[in-house]
C-alpha atoms as a PDB file:
ATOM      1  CA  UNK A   1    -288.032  18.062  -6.152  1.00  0.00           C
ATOM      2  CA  UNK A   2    -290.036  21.016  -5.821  1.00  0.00           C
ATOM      3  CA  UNK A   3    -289.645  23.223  -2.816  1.00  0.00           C
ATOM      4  CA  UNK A   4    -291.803  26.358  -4.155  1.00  0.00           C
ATOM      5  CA  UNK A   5    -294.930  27.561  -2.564  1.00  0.00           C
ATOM      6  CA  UNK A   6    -297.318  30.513  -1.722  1.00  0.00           C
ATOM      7  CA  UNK A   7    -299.559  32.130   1.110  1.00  0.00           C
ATOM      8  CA  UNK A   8    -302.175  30.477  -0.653  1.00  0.00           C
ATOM      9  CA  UNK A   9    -300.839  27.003  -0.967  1.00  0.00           C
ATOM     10  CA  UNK A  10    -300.365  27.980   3.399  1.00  0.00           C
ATOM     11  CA  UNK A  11    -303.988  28.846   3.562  1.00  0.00           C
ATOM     12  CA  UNK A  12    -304.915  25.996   1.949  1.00  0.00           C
ATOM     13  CA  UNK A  13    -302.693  23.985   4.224  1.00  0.00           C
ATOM     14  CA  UNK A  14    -304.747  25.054   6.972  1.00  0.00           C
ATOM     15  CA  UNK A  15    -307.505  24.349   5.669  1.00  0.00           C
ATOM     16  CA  UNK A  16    -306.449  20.479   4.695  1.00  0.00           C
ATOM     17  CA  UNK A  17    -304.994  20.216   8.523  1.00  0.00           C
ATOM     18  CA  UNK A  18    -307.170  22.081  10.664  1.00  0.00           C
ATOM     19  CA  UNK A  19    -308.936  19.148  11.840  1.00  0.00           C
ATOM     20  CA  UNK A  20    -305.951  17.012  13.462  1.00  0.00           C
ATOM     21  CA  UNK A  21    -303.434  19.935  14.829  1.00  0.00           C
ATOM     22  CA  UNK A  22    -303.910  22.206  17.753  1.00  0.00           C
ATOM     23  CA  UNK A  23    -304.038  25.696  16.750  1.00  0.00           C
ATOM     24  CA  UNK A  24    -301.306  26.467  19.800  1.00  0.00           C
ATOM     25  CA  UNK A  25    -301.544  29.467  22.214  1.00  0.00           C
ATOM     26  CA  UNK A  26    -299.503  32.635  22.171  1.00  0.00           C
ATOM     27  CA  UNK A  27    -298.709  33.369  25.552  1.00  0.00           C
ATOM     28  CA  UNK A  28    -296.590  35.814  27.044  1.00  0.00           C
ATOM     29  CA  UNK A  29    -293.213  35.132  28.768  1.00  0.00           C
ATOM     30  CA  UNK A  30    -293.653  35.372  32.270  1.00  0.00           C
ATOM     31  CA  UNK A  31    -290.521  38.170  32.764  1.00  0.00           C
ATOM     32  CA  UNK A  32    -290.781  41.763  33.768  1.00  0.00           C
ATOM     33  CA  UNK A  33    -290.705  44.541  31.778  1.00  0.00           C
ATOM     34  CA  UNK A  34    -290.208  42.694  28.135  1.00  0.00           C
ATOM     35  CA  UNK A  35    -292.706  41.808  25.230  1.00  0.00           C
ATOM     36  CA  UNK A  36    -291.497  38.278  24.519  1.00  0.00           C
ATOM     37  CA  UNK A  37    -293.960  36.155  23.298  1.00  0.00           C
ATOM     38  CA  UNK A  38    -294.315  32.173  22.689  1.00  0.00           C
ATOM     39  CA  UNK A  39    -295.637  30.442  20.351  1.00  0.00           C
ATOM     40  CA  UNK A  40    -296.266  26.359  21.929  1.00  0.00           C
ATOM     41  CA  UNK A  41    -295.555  24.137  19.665  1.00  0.00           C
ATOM     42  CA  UNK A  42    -294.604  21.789  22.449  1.00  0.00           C
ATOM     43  CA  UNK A  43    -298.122  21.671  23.047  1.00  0.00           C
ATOM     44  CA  UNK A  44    -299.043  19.688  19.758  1.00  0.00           C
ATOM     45  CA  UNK A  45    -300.095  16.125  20.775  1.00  0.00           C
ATOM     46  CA  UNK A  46    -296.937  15.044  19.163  1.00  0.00           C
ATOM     47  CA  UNK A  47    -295.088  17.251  21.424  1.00  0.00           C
ATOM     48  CA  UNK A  48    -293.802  19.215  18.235  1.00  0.00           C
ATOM     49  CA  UNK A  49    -294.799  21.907  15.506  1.00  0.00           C
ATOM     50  CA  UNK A  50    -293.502  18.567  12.720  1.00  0.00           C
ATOM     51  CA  UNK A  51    -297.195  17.331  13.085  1.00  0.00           C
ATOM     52  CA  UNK A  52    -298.255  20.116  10.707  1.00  0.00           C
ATOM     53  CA  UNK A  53    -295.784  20.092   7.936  1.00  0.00           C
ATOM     54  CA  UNK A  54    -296.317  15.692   7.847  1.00  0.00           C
ATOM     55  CA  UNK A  55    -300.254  15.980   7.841  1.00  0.00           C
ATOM     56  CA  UNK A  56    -300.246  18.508   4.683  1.00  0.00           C
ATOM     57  CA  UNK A  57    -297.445  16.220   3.017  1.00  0.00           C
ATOM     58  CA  UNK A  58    -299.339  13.146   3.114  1.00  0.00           C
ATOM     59  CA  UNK A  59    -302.972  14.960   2.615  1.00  0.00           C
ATOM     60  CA  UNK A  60    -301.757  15.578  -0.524  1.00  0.00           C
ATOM     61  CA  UNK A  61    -300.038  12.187  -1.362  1.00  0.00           C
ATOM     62  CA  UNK A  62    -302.497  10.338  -3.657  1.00  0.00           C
ATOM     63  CA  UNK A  63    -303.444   6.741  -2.856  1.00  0.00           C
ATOM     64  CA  UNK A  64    -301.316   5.425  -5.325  1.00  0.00           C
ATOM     65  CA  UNK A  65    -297.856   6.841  -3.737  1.00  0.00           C
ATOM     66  CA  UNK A  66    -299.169   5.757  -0.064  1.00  0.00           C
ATOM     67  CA  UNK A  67    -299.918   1.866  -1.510  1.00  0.00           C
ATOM     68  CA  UNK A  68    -296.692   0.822   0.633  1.00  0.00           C
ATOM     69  CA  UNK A  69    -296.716   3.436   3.427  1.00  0.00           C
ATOM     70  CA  UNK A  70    -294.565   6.339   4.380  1.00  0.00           C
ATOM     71  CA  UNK A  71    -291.056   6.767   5.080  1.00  0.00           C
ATOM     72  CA  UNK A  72    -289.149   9.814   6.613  1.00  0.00           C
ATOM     73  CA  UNK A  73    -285.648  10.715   7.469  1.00  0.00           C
ATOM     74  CA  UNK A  74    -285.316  12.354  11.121  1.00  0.00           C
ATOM     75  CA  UNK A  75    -283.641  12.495  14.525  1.00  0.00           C
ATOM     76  CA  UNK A  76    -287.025  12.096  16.481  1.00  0.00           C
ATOM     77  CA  UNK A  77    -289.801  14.981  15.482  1.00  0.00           C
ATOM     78  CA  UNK A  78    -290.768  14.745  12.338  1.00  0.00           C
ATOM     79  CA  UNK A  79    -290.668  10.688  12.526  1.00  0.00           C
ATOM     80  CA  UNK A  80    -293.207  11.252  15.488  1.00  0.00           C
ATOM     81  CA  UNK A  81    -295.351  13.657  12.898  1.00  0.00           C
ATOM     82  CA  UNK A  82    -295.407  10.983  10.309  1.00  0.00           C
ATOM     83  CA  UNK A  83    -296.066   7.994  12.354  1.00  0.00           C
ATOM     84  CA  UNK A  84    -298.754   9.838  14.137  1.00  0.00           C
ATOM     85  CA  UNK A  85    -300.526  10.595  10.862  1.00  0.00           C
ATOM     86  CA  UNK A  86    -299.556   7.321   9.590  1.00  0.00           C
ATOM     87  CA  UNK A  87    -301.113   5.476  12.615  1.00  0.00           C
ATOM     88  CA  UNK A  88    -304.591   7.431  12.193  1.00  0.00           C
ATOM     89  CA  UNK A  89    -304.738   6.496   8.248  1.00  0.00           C
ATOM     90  CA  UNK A  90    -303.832   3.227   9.101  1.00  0.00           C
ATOM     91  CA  UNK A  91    -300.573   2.687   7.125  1.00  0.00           C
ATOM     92  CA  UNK A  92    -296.943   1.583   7.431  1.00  0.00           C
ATOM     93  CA  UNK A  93    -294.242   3.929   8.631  1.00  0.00           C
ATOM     94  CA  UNK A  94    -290.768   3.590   8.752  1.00  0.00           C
ATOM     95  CA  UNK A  95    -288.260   6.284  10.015  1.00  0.00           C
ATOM     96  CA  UNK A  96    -284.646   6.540   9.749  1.00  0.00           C
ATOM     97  CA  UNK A  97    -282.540   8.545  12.546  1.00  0.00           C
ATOM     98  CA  UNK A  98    -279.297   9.582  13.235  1.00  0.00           C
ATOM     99  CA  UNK A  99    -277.477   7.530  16.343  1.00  0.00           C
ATOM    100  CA  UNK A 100    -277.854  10.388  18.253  1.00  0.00           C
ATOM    101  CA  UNK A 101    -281.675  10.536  18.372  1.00  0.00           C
ATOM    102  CA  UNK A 102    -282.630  10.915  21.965  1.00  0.00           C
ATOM    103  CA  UNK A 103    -284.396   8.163  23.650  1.00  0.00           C
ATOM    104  CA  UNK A 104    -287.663  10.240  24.350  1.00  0.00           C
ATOM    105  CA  UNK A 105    -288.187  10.859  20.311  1.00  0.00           C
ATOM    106  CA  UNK A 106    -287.305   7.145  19.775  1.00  0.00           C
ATOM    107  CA  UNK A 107    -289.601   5.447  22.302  1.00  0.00           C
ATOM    108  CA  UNK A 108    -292.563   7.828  21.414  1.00  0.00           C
ATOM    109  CA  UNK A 109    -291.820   6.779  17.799  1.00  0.00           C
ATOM    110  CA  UNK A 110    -292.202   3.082  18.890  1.00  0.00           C
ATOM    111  CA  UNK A 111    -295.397   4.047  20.655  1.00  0.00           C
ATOM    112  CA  UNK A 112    -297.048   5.022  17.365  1.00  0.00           C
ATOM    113  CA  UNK A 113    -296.201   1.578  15.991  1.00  0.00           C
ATOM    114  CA  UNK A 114    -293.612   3.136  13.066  1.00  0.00           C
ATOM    115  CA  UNK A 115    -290.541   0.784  12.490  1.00  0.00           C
ATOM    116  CA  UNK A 116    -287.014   2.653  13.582  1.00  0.00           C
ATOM    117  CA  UNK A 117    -283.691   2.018  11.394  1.00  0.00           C
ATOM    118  CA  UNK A 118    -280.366   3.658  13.034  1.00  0.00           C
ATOM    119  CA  UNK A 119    -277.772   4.964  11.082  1.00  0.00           C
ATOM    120  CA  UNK A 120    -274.489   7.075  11.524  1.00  0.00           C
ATOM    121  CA  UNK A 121    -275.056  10.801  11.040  1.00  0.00           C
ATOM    122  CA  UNK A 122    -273.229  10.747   8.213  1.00  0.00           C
ATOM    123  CA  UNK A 123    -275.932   7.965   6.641  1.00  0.00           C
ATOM    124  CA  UNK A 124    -278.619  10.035   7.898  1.00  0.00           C
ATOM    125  CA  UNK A 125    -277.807  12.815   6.319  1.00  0.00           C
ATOM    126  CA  UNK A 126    -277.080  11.374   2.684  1.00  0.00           C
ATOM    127  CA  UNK A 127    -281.451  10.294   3.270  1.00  0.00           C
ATOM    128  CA  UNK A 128    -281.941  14.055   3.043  1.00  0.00           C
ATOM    129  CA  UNK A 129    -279.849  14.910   0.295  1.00  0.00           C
ATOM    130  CA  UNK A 130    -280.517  11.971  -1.864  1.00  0.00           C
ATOM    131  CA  UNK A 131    -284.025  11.705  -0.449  1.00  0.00           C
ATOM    132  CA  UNK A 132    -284.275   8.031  -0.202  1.00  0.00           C
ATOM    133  CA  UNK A 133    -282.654   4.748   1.500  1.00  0.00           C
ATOM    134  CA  UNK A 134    -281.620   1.864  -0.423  1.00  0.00           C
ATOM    135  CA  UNK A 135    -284.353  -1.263  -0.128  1.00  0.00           C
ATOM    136  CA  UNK A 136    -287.190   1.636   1.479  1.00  0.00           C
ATOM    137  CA  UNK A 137    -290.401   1.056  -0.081  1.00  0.00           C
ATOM    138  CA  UNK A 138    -293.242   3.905   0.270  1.00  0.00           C
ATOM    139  CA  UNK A 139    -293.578   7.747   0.161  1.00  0.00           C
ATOM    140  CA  UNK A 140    -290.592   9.253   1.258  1.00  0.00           C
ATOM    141  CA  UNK A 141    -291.820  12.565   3.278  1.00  0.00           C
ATOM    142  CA  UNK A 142    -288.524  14.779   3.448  1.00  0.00           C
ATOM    143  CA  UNK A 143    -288.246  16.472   6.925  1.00  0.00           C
ATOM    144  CA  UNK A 144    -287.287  20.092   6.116  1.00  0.00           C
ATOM    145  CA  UNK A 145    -287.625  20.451   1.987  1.00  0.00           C
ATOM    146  CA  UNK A 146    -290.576  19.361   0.427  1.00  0.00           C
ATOM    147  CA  UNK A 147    -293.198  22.574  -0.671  1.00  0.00           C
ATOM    148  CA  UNK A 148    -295.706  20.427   0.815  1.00  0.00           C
ATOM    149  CA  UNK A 149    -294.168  20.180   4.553  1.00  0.00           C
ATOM    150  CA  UNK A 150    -292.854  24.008   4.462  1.00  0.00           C
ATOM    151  CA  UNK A 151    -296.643  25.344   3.732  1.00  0.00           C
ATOM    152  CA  UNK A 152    -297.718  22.741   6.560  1.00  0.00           C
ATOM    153  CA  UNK A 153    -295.193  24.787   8.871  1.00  0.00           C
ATOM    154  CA  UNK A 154    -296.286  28.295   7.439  1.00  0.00           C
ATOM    155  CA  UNK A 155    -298.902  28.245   9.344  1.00  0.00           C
ATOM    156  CA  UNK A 156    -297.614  29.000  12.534  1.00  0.00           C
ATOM    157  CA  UNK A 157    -296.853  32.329  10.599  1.00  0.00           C
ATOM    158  CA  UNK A 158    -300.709  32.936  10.168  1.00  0.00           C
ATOM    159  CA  UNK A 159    -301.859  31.992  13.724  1.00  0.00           C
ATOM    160  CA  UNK A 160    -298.998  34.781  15.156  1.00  0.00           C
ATOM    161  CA  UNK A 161    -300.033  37.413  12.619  1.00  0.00           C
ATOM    162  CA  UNK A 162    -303.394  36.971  13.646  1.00  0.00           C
ATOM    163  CA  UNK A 163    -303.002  36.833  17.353  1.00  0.00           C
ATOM    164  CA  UNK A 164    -300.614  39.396  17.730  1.00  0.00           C
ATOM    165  CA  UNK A 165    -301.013  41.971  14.913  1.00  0.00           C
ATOM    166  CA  UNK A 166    -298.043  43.823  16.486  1.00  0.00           C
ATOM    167  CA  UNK A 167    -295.154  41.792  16.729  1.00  0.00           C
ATOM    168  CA  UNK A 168    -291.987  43.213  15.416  1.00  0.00           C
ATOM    169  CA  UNK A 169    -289.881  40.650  15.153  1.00  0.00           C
ATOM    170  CA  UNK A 170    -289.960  36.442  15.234  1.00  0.00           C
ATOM    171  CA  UNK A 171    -287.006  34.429  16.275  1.00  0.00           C
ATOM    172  CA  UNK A 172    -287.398  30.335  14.402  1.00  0.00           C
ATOM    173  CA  UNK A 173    -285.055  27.370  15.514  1.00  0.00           C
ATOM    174  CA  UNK A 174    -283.059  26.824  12.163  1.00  0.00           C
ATOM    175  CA  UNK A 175    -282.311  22.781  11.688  1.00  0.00           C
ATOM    176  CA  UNK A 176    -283.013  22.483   8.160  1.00  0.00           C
ATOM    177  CA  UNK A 177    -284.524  25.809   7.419  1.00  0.00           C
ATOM    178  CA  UNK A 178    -288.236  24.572   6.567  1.00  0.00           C
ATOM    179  CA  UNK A 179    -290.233  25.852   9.641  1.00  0.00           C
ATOM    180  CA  UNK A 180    -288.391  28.892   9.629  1.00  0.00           C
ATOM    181  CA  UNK A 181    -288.715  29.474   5.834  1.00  0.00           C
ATOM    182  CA  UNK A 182    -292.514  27.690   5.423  1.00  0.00           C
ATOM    183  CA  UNK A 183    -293.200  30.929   8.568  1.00  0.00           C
ATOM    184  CA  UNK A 184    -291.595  33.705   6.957  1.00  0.00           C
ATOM    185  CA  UNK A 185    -293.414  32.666   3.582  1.00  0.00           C
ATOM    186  CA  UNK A 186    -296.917  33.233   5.522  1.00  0.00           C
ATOM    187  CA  UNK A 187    -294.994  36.548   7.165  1.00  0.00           C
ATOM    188  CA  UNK A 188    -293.321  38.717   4.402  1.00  0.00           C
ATOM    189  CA  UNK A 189    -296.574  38.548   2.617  1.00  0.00           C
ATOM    190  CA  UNK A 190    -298.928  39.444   5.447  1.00  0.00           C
ATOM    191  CA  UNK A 191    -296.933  41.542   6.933  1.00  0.00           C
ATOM    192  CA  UNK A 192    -293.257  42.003   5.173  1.00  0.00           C
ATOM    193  CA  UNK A 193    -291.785  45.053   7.810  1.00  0.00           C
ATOM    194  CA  UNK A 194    -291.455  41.866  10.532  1.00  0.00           C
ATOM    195  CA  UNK A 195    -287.955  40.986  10.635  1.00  0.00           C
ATOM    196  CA  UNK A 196    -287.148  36.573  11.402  1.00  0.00           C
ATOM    197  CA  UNK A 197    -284.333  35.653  12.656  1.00  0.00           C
ATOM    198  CA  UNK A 198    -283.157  32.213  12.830  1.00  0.00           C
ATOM    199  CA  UNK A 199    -281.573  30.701  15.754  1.00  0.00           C
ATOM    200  CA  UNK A 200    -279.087  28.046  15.997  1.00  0.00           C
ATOM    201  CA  UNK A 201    -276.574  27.160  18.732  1.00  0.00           C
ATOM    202  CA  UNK A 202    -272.367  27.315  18.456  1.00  0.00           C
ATOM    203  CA  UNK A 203    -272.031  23.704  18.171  1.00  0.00           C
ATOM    204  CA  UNK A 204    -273.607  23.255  14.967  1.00  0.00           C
ATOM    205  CA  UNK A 205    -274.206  27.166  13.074  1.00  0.00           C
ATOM    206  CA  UNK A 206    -274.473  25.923   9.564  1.00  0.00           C
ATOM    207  CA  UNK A 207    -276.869  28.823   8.489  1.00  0.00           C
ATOM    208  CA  UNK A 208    -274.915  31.115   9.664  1.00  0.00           C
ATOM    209  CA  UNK A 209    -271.796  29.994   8.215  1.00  0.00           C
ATOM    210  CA  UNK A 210    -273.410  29.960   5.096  1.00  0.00           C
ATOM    211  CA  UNK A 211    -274.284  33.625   5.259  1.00  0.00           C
ATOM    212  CA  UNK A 212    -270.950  34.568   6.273  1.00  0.00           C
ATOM    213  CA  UNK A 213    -269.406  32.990   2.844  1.00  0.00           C
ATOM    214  CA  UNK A 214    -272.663  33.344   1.259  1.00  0.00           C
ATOM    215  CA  UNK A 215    -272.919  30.199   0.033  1.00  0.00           C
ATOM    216  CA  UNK A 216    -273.798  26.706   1.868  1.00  0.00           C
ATOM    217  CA  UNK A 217    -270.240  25.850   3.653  1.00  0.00           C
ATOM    218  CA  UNK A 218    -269.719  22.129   5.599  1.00  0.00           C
ATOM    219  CA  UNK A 219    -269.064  22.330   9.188  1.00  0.00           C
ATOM    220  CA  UNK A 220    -267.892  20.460  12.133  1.00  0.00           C
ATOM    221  CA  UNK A 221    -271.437  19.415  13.557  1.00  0.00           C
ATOM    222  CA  UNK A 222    -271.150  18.518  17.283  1.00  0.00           C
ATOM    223  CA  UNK A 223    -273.579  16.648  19.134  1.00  0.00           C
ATOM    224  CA  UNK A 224    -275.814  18.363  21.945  1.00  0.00           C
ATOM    225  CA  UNK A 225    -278.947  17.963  24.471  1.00  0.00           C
ATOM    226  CA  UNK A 226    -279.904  20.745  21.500  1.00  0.00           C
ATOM    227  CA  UNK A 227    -280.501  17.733  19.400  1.00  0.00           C
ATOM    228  CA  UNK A 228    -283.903  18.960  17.244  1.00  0.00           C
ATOM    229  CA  UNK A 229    -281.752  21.576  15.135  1.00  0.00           C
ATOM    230  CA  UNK A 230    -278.352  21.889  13.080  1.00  0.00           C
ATOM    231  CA  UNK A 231    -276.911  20.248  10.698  1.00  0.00           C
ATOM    232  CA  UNK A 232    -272.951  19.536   8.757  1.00  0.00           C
ATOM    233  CA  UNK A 233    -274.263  22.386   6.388  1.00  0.00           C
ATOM    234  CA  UNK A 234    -277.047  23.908   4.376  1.00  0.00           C
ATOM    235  CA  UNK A 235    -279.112  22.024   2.071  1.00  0.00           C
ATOM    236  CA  UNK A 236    -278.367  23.043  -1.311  1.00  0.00           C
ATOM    237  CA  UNK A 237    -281.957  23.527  -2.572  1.00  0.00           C
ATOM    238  CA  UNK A 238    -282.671  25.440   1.305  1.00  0.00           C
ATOM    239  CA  UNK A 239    -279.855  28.020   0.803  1.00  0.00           C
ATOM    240  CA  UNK A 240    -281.639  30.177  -1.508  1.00  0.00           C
ATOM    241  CA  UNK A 241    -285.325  30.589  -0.508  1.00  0.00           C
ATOM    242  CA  UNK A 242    -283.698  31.088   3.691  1.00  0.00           C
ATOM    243  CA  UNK A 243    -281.395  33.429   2.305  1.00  0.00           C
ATOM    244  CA  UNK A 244    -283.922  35.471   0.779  1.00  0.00           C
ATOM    245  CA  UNK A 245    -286.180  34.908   3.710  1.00  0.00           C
ATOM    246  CA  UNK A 246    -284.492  35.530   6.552  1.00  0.00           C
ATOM    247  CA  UNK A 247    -282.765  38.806   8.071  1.00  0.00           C
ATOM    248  CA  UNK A 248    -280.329  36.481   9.971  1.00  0.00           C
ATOM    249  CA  UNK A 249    -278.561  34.204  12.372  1.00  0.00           C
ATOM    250  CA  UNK A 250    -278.573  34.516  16.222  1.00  0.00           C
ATOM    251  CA  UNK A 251    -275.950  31.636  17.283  1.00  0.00           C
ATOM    252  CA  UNK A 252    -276.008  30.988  21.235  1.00  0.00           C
ATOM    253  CA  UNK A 253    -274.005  29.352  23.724  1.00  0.00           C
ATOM    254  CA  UNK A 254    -275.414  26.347  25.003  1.00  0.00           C
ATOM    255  CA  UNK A 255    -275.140  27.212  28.538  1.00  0.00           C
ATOM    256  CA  UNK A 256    -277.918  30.293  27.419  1.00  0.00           C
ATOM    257  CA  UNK A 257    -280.054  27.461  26.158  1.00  0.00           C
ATOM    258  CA  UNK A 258    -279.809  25.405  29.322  1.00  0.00           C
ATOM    259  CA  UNK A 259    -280.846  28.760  30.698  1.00  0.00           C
ATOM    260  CA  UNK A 260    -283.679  29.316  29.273  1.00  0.00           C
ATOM    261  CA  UNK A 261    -285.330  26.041  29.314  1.00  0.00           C
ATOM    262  CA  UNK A 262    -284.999  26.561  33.181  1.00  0.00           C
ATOM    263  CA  UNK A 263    -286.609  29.983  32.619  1.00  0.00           C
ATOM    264  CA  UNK A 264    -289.241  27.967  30.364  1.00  0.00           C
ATOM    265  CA  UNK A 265    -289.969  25.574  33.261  1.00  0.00           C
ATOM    266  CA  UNK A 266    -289.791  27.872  36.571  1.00  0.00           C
ATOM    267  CA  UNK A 267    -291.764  31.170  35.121  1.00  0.00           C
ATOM    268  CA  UNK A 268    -294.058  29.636  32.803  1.00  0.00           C
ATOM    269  CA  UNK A 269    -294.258  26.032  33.427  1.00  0.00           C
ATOM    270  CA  UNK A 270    -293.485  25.160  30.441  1.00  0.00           C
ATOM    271  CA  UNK A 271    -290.973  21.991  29.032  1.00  0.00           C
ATOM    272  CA  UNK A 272    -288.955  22.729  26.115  1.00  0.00           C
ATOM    273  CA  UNK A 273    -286.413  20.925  24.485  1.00  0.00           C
ATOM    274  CA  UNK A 274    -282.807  22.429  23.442  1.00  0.00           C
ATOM    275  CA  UNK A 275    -284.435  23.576  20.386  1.00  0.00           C
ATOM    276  CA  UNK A 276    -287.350  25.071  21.566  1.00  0.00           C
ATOM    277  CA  UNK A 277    -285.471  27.164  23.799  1.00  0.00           C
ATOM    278  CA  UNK A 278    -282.922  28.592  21.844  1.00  0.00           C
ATOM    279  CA  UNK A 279    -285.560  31.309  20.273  1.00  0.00           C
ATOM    280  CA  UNK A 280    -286.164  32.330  23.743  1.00  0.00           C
ATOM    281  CA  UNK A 281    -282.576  32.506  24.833  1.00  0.00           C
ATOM    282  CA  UNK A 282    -282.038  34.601  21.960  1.00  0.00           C
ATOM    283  CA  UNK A 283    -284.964  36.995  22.673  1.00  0.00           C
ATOM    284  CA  UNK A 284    -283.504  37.457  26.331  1.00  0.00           C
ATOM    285  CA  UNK A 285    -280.097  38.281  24.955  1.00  0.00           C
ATOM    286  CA  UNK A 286    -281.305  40.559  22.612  1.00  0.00           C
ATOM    287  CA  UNK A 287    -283.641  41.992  25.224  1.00  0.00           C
ATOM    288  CA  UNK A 288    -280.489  42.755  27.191  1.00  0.00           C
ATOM    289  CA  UNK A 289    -278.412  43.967  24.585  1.00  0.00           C
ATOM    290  CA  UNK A 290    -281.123  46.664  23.681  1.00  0.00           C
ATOM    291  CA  UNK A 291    -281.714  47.792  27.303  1.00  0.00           C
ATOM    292  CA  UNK A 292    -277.990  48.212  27.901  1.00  0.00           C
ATOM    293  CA  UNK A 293    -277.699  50.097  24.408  1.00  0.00           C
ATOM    294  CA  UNK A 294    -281.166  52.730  25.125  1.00  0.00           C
ATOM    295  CA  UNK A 295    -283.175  51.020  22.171  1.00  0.00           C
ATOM    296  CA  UNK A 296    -286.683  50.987  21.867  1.00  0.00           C
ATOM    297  CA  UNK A 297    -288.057  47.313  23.225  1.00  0.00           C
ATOM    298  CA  UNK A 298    -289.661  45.463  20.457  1.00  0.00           C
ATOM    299  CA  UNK A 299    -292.511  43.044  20.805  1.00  0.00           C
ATOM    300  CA  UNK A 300    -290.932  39.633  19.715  1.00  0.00           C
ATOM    301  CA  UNK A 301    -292.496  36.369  19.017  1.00  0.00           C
ATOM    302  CA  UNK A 302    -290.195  32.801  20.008  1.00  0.00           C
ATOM    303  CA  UNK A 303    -291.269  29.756  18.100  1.00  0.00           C
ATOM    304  CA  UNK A 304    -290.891  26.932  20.969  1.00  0.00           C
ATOM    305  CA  UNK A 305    -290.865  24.220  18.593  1.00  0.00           C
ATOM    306  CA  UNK A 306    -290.925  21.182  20.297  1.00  0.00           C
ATOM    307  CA  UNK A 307    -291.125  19.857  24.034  1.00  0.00           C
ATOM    308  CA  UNK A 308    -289.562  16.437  23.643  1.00  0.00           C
ATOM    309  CA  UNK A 309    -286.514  16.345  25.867  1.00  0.00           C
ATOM    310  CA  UNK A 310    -285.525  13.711  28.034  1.00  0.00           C
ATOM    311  CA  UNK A 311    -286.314  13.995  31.281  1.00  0.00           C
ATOM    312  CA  UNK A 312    -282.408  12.593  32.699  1.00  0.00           C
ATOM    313  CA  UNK A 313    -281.126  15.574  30.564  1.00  0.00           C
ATOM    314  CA  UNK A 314    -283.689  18.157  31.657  1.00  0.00           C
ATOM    315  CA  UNK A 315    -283.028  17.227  35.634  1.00  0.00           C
ATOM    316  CA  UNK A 316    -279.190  17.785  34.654  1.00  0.00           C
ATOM    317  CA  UNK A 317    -280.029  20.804  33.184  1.00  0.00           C
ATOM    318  CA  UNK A 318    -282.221  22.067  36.245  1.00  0.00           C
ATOM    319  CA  UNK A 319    -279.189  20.933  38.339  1.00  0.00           C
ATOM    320  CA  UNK A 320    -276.568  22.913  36.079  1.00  0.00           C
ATOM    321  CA  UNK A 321    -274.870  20.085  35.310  1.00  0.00           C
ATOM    322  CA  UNK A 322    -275.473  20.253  31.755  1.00  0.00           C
END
């Protein structure tokens, strides 16, 4: 396993990609008075920032390793990513999820013609720290680890550095740690004074936890509508390139998320899922925090990774019964 990469292995992701992703706007949250940016993920034509990391990962896969398809391990993004790719090289995908995975990530999964196998959490996650599934045949494309998928995701960090010269500080949904470390890769070289946070959400804080005993600690995960991120704990071979990456953990309540993807939606039309939103619930907080306190505002980027939520959950959110 080999999890090590550059700004120029990014910038030569970009390269490799730049023909089937949508280099996403950066568009300005529609709030007075702060400098909160967004970064739309949600806009990809998967709905997610995974298409990225999967297109560079199998770009680089050689004929040979593809001969019997691809496989991945994921609750409903990155599956979409591969089977999209998958689909327009015309080979076999299979993805295995969690029991959790929201209906929205599964049914657009079946769209793209890959083959879904349901496990418990507990199964699922073994598939990422083993990185395989007994009887799977073909490349197995790992969803947060691989160098491969994290330059695919650095560049995100290159669009916002170019777009927005002056941003101070970038908040990342943390699940596994790979868009959040593949951005701050294409960051602290560019432009190492910008500080990235990653955000996660009480019910499932494994980063955080793992800074606070400095060293990768198992949780109690809980189940959320904040399904794209968090995890039992910290992959082992993630804890020490986030560690050295990141400034950080902002954990919210997931009433704030709820709140903000009905911020999302009302001022500026846009649909986020749990994960998307959290960035942007933590900017707000922090926004507040530094108003109340007399500190300087700071011009802040929010990574809104992904837009696939179900639509049952986000009418229950609009409603506030969620």
């Amino acid at each position: 396993m080999n999890n090590t990469f550059t700004l120029d292995d990014i910038r030569a992701a970009r390269a490799r990609i730049g023909d089937s992703v949508l280099r996403t706007p950066l568009v300005r949250l529609n709030v007075d008075d702060t400098t909160i940016y967004l970064k739309l993920e949600n806009l990809q034509p998967i709905g997610s920032f995974k298409l990225r990391g999967a297109g560079n990962a199998i770009a680089l896969a050689t004929p040979e390793q593809l001969a019997h398809g691809v496989y991945t391990a994921s609750a409903g993004n990155m599956a979409q990513g591969v089977a999209w790719h998958a689909r327009r090289l015309g080979i076999p995908c299979t993805v295995i999820v969690p029991d959790h995975a929201p209906a929205t990530k599964l049914e657009a999964v079946a769209r793209l013609g890959a083959s879904i196998i349901k496990v418990p959490f507990a199964a699922w996650w073994q598939v990422l720290v083993t990185r395989q599934y007994p009887g799977q045949a073909g490349f197995f494309i790992h969803p947060v680890s691989d160098a491969a998928v994290m330059a695919g995701n650095g560049t995100i960090g290159l669009e916002i550095l170019e777009d927005l010269a002056q941003v101070d500080e970038i908040l990342v949904p943390y699940g596994g740690g790979g868009l959040a470390c593949g951005i701050a890769t294409a960051v602290r070289a560019l432009k190492p004074d910008v500080q990235i946070f990653a955000c996660e959400v009480e019910t499932s804080a494994a980063f955080c936890a793992a800074l606070v005993a400095n060293a990768p600690t198992p949780i109690d995960y809980i189940a959320s509508f904040v399904d794209g991120i968090g995890s039992g704990c910290v992959l082992a071979e993630m804890w020490p390139l986030a560690r050295a990456l990141l400034d950080g953990s902002v954990v919210m309540k997931l009433a704030d998320v709820a709140d903000a993807v009905r911020t999302l939606a009302e001022r500026n039309r846009v649909i986020a899922e749990g994960a998307g939103a959290a960035p942007v619930a933590a900017a707000l907080q922090r926004d507040a925090m530094r108003r109340r306190e007399g500190a300087a505002a700071r011009t802040v980027v929010c990574i809104v990774s992904g837009g696939n939520i179900d639509f049952e959950k986000l009418v229950r959110i609009y409603r506030r019964e969620l």
